[in-house]
Structures are given as C-alpha cells and as structure tokens.
PDB file of N, CA and C in Angstrom:
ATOM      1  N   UNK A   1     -24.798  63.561  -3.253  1.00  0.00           N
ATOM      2  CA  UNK A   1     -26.122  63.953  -2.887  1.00  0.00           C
ATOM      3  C   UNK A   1     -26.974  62.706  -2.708  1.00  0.00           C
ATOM      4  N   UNK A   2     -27.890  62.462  -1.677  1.00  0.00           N
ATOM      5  CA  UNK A   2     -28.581  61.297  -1.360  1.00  0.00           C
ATOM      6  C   UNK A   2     -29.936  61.822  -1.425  1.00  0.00           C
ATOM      7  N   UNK A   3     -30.636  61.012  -2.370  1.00  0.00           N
ATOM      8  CA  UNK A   3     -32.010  61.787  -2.751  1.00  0.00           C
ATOM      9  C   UNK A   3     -32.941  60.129  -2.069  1.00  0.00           C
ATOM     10  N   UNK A   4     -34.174  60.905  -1.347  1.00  0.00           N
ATOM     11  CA  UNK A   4     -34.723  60.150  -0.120  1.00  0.00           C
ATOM     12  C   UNK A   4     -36.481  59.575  -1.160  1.00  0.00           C
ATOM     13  N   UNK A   5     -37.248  58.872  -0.387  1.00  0.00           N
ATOM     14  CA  UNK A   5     -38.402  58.665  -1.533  1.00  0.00           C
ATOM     15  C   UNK A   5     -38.974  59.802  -0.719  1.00  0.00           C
ATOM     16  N   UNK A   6     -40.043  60.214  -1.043  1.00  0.00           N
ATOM     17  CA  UNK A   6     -41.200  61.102  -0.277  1.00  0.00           C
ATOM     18  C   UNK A   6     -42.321  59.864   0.619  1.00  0.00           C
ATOM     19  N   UNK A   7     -42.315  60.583   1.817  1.00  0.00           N
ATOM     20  CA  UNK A   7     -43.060  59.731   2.482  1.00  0.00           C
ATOM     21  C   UNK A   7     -44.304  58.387   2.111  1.00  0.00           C
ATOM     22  N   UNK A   8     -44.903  59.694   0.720  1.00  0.00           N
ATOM     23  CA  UNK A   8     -46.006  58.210   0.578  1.00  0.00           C
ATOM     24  C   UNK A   8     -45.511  57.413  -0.365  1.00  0.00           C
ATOM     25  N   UNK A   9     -44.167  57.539  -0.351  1.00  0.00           N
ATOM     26  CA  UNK A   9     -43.666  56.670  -1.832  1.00  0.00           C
ATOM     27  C   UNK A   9     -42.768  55.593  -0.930  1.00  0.00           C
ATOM     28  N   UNK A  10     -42.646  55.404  -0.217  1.00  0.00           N
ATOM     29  CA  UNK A  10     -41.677  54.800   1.029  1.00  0.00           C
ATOM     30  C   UNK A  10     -43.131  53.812   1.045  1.00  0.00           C
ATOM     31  N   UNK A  11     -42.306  52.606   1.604  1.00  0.00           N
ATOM     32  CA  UNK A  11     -43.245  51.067   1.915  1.00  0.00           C
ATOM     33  C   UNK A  11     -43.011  51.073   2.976  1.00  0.00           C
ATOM     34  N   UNK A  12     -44.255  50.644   3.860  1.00  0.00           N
ATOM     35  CA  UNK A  12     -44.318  50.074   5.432  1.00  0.00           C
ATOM     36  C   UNK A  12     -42.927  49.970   6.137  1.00  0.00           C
ATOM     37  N   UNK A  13     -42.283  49.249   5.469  1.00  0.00           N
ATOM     38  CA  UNK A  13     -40.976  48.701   6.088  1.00  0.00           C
ATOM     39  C   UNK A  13     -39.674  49.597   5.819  1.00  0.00           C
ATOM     40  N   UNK A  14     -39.191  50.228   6.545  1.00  0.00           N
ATOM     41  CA  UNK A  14     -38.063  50.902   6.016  1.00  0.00           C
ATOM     42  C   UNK A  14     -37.245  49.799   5.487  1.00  0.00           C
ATOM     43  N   UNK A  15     -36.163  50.518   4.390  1.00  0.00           N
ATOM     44  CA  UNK A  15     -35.076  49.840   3.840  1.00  0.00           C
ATOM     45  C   UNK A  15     -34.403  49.978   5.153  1.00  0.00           C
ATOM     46  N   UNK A  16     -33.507  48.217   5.466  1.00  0.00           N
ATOM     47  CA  UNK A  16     -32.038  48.046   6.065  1.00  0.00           C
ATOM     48  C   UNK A  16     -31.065  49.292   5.858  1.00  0.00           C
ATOM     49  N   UNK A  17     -31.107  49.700   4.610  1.00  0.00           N
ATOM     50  CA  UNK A  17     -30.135  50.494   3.827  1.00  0.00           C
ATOM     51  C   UNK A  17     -30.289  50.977   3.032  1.00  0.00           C
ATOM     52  N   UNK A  18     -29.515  52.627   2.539  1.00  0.00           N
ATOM     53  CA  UNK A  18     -29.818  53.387   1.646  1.00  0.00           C
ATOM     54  C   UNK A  18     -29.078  53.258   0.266  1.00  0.00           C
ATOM     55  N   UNK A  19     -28.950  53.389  -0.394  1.00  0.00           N
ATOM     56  CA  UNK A  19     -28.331  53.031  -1.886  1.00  0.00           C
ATOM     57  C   UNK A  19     -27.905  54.484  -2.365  1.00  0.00           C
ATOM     58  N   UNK A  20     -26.583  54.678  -2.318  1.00  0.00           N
ATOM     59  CA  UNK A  20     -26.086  56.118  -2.834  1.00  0.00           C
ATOM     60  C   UNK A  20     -24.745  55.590  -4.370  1.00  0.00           C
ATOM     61  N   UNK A  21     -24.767  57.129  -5.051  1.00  0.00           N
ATOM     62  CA  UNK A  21     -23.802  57.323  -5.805  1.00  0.00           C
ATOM     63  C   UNK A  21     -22.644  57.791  -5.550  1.00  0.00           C
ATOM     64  N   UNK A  22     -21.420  57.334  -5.918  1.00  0.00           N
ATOM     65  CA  UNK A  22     -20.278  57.878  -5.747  1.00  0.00           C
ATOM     66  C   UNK A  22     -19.100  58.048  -6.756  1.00  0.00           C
ATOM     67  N   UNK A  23     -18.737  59.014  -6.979  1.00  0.00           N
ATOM     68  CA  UNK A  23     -17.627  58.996  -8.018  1.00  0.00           C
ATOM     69  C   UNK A  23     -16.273  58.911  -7.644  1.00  0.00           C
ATOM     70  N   UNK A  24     -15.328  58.527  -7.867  1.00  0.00           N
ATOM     71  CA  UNK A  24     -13.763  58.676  -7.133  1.00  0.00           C
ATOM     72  C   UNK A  24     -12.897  58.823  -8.439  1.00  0.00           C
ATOM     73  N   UNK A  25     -11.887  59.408  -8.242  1.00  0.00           N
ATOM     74  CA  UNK A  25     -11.177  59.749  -9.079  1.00  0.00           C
ATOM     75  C   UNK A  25     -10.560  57.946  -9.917  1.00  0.00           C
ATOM     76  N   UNK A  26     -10.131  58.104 -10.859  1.00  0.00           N
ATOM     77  CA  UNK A  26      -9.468  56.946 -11.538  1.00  0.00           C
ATOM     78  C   UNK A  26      -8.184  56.219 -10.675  1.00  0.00           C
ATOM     79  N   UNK A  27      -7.314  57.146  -9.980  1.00  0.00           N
ATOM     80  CA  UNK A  27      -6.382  56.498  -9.204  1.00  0.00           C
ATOM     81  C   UNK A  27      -7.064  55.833  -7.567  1.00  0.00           C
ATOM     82  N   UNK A  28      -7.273  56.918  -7.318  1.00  0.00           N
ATOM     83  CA  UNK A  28      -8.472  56.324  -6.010  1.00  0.00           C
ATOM     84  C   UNK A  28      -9.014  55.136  -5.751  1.00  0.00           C
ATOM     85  N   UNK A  29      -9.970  54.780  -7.460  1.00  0.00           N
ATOM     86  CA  UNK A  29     -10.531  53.689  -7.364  1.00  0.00           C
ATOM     87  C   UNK A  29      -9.760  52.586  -7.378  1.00  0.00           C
ATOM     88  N   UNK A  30      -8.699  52.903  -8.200  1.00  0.00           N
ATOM     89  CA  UNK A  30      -7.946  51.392  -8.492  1.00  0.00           C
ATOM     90  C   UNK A  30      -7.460  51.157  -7.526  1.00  0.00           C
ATOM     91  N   UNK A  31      -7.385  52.333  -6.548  1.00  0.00           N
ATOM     92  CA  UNK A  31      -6.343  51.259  -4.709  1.00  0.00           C
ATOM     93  C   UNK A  31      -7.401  51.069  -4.020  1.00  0.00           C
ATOM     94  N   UNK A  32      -8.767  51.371  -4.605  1.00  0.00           N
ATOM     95  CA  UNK A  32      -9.760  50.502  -3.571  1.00  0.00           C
ATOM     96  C   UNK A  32      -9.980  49.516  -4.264  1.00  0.00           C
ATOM     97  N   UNK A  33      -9.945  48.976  -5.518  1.00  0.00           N
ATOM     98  CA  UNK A  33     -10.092  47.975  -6.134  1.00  0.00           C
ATOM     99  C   UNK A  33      -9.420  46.960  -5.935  1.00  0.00           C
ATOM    100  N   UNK A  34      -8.043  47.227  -5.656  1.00  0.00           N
ATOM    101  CA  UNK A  34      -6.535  46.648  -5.121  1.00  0.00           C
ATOM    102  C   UNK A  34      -6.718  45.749  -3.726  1.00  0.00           C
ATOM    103  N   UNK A  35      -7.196  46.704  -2.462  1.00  0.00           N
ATOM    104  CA  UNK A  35      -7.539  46.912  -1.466  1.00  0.00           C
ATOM    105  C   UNK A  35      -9.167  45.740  -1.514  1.00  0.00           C
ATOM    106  N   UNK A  36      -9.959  45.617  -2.100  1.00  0.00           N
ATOM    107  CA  UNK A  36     -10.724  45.009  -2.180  1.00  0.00           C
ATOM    108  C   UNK A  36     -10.556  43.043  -2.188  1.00  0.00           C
ATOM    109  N   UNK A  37      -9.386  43.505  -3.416  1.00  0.00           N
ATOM    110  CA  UNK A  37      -8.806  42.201  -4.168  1.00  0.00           C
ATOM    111  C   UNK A  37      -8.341  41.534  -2.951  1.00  0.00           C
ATOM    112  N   UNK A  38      -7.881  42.210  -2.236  1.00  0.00           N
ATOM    113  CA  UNK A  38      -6.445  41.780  -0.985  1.00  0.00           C
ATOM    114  C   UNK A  38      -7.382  40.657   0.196  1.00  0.00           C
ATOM    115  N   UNK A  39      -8.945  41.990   0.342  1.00  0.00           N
ATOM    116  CA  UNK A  39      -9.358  41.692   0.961  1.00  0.00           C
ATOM    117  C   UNK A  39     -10.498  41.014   0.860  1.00  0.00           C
ATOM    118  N   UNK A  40     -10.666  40.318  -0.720  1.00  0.00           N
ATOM    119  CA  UNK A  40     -11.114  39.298  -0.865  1.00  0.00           C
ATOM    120  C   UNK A  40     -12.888  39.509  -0.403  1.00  0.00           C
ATOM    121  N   UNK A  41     -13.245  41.299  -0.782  1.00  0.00           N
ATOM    122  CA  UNK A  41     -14.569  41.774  -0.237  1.00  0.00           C
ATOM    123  C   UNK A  41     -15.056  42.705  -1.533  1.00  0.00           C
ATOM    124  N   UNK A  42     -16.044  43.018  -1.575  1.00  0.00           N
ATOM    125  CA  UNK A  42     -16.162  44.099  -3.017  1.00  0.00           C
ATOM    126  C   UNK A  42     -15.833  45.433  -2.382  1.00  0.00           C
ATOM    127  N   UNK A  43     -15.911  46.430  -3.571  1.00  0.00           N
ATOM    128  CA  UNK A  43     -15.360  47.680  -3.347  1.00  0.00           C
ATOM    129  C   UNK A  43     -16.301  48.331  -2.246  1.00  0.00           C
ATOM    130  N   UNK A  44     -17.897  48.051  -2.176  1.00  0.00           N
ATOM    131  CA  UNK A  44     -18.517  48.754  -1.459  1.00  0.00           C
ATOM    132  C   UNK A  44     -18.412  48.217  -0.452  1.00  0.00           C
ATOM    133  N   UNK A  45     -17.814  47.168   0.001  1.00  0.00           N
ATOM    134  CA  UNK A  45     -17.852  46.835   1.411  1.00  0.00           C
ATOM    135  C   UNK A  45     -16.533  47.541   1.656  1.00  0.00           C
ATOM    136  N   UNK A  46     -15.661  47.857   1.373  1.00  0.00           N
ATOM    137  CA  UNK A  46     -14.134  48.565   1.670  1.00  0.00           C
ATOM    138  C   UNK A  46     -14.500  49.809   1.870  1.00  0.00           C
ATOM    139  N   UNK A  47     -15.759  50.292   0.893  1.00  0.00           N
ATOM    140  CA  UNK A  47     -15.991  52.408   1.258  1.00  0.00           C
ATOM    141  C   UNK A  47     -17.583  52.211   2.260  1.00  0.00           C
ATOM    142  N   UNK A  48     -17.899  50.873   2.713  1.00  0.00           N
ATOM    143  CA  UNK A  48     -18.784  50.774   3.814  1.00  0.00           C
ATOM    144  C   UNK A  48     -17.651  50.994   5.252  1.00  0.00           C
ATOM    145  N   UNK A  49     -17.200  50.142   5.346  1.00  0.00           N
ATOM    146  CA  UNK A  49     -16.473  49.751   6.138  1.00  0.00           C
ATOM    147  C   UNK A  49     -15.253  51.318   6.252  1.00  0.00           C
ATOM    148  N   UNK A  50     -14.544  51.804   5.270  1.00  0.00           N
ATOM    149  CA  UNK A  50     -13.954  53.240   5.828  1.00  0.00           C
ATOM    150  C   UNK A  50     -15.006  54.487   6.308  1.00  0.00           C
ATOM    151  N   UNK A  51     -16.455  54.098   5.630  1.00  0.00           N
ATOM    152  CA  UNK A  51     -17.221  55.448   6.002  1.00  0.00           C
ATOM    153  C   UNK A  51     -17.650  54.848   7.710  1.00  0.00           C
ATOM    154  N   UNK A  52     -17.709  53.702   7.955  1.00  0.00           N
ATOM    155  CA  UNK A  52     -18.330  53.574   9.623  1.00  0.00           C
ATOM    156  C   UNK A  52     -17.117  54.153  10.555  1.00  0.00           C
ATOM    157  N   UNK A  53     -15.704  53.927   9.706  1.00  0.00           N
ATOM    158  CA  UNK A  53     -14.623  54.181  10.854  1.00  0.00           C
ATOM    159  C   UNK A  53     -14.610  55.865  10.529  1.00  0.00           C
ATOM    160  N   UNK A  54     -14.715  56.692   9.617  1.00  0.00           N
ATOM    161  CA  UNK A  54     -14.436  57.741   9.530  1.00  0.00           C
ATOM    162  C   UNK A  54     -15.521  58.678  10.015  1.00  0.00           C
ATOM    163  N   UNK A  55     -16.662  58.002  10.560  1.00  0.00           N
ATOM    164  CA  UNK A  55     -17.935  58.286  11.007  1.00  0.00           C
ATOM    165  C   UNK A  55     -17.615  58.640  12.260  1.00  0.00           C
ATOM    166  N   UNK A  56     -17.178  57.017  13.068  1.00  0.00           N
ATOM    167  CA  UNK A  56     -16.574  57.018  14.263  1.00  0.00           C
ATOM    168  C   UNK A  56     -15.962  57.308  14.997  1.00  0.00           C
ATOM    169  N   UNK A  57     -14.380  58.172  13.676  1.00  0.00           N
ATOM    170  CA  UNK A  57     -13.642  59.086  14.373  1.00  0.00           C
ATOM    171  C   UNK A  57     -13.997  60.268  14.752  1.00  0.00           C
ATOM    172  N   UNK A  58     -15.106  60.759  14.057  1.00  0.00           N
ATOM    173  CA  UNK A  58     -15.640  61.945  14.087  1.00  0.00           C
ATOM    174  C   UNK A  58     -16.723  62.160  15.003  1.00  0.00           C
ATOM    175  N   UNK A  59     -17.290  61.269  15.194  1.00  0.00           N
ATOM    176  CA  UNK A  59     -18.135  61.462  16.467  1.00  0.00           C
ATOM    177  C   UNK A  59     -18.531  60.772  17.074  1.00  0.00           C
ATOM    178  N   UNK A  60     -17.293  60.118  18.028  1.00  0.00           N
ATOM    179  CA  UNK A  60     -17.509  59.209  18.939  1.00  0.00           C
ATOM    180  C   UNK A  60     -18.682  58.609  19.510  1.00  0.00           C
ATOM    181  N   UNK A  61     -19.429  59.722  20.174  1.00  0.00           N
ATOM    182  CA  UNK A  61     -20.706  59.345  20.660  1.00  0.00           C
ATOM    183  C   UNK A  61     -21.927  58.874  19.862  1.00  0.00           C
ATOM    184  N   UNK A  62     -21.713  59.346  18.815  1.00  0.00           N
ATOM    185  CA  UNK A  62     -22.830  58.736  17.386  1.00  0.00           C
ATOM    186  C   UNK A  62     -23.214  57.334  17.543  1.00  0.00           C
ATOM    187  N   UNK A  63     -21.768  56.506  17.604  1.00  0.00           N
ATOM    188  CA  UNK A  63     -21.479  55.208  17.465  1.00  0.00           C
ATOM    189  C   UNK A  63     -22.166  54.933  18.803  1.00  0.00           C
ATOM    190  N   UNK A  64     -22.124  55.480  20.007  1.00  0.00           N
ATOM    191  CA  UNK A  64     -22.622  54.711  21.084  1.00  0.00           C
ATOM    192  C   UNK A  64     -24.498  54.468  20.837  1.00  0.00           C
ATOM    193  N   UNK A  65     -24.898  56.277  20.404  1.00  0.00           N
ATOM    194  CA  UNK A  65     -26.056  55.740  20.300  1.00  0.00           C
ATOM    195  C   UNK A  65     -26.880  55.493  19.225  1.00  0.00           C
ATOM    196  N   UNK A  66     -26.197  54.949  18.471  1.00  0.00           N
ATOM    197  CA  UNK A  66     -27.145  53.752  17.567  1.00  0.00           C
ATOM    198  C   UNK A  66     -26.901  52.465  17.817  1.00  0.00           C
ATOM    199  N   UNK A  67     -26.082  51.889  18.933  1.00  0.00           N
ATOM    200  CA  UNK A  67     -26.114  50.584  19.104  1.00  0.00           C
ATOM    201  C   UNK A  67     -27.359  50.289  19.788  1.00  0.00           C
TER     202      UNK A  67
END
C-alpha cells in the first residue's frame, strides 16, 4: 500500500521519488540479496530496476509516454 501526503502537506517541489514498503518472503530476499552482492548494487536498486522491466512488459506504451 503506498500512502501519498495530502495536497497541503506536499512542498512546492514534487519528490524525484516515492518511498514505499515492502515485505518479501525470507527466501526471496536472500536471492535478491545474493543478486545484489553479484551486482555490486543495493537491494533496492535490483527491485527498482525488476519493477521498471516488469512495468514495461506489461505495458509497453507506458514506457513510451513518460519519456
């Protein structure tokens, strides 16, 4: 669940980015942890980086228009 500020609680400038919670099971995490190690990146850049491609597979055109 991604909980948003309320408009007058939001500053001039939008955030770059939103800040969410996530839980993964105990085995899960440790092959993204693994997967991280390999790749020499932290874990949230490994479940950044699978949510843009799993975004992408799903709706091609999304990706065109936010570039």
């Amino acid at each position: 669940m991604v909980t948003k500020a309320k408009p007058s609680e939001r500053s001039k400038a939008e955030p770059k980015s939103t800040r969410t919670s996530v839980s993964f099971p105990p085995q899960l995490y440790d092959t993204l942890e693994l997967i991280a190690k390999e790749k020499k990146v932290s874990v949230a850049w490994v479940v950044r980086d699978a949510t843009e491609k799993y975004v992408a597979d799903q709706w091609p055109l999304f990706q065109e228009s936010t570039q």
